[in-house]
C-alpha atoms as a PDB file:
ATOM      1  CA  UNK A   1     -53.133 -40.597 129.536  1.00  0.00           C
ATOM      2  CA  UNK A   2     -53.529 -41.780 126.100  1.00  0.00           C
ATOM      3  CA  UNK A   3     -52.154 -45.192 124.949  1.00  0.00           C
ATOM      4  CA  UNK A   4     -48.854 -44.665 122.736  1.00  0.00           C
ATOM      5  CA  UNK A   5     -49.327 -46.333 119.200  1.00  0.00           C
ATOM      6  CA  UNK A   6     -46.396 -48.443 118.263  1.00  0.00           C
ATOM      7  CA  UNK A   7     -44.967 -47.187 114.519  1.00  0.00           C
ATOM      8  CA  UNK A   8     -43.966 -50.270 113.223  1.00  0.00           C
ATOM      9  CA  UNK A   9     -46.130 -51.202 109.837  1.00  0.00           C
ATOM     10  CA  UNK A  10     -48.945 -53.974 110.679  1.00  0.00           C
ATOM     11  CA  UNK A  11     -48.001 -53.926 114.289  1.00  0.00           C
ATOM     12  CA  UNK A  12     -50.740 -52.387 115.959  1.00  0.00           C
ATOM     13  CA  UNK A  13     -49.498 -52.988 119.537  1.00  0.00           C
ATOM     14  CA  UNK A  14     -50.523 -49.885 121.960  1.00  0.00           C
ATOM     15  CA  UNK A  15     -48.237 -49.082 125.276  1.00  0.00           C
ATOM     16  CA  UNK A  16     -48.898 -46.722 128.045  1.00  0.00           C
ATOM     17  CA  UNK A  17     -45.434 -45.914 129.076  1.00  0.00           C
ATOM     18  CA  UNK A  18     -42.615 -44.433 126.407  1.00  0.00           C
ATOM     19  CA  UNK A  19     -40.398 -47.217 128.248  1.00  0.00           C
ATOM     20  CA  UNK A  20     -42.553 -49.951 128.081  1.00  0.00           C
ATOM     21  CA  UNK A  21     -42.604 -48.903 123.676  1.00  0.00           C
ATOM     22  CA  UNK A  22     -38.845 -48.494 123.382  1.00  0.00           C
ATOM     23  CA  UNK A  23     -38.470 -52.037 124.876  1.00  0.00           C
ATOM     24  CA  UNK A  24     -40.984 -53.256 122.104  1.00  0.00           C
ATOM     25  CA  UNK A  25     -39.401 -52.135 119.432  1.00  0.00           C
ATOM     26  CA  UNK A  26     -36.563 -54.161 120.348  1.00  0.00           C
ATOM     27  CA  UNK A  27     -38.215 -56.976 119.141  1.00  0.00           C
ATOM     28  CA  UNK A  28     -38.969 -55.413 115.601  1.00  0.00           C
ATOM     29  CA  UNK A  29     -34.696 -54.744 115.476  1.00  0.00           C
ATOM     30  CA  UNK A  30     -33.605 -57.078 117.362  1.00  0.00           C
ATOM     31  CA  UNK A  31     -29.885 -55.587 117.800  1.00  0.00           C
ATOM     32  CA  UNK A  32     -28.175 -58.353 120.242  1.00  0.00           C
ATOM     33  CA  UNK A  33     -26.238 -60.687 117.711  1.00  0.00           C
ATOM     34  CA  UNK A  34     -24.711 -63.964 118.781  1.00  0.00           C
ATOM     35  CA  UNK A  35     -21.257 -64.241 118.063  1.00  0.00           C
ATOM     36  CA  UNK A  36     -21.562 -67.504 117.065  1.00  0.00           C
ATOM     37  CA  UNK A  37     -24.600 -68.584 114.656  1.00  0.00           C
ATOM     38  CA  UNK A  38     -26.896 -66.071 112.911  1.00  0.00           C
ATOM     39  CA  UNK A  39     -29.888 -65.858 115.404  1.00  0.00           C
ATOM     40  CA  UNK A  40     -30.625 -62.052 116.513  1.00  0.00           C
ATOM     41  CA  UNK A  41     -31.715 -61.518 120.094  1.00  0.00           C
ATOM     42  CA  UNK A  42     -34.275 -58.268 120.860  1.00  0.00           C
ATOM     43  CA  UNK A  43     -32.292 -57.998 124.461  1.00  0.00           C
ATOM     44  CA  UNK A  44     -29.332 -58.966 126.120  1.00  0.00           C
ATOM     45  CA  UNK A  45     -31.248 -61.287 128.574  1.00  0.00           C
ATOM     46  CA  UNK A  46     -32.548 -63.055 125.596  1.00  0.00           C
ATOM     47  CA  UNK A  47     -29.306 -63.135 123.805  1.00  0.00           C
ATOM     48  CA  UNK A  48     -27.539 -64.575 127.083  1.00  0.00           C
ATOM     49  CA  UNK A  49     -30.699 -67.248 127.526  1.00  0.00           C
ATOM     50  CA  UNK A  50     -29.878 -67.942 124.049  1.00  0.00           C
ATOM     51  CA  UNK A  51     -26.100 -68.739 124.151  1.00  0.00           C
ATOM     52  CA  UNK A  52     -26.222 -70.617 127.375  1.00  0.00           C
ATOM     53  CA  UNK A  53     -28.935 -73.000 126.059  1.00  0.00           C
ATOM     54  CA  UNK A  54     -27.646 -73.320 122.622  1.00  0.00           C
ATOM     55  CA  UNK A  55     -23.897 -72.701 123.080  1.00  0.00           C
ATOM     56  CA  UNK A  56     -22.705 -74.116 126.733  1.00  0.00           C
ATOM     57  CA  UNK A  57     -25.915 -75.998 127.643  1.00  0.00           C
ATOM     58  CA  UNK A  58     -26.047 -74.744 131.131  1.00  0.00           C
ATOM     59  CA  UNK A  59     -28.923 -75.112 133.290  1.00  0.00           C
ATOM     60  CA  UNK A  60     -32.508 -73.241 132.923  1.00  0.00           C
ATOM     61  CA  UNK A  61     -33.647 -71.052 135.699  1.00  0.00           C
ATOM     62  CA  UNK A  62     -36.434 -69.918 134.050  1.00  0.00           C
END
């Protein structure tokens, strides 16, 4: 199996699994938005991480 190129311009990155690419170009689009300031998130994880830290300064887990 050959390594899948990603297509972003100047990227460069190489993936073996279709999945494992999709979830990287997440983080070229970044399509999670946080209701509340401008910041874009590539994933909902990251966008939840982002609004407890920032928003409701809950604990970190991680």
């Amino acid at each position: 199996m050959s390594p899948i190129l990603c297509s972003w311009e100047k990227c460069g990155k190489t993936f073996f699994t279709n999945s494992d690419l999709n979830h990287h170009l997440k983080s070229h689009t970044k399509p999670f938005h946080c209701p509340q300031c401008p910041p874009q998130q590539a994933t909902k994880r990251l966008l939840h991480r982002h609004i407890n830290g920032r928003h409701f300064n809950t604990e970190k887990y991680y």
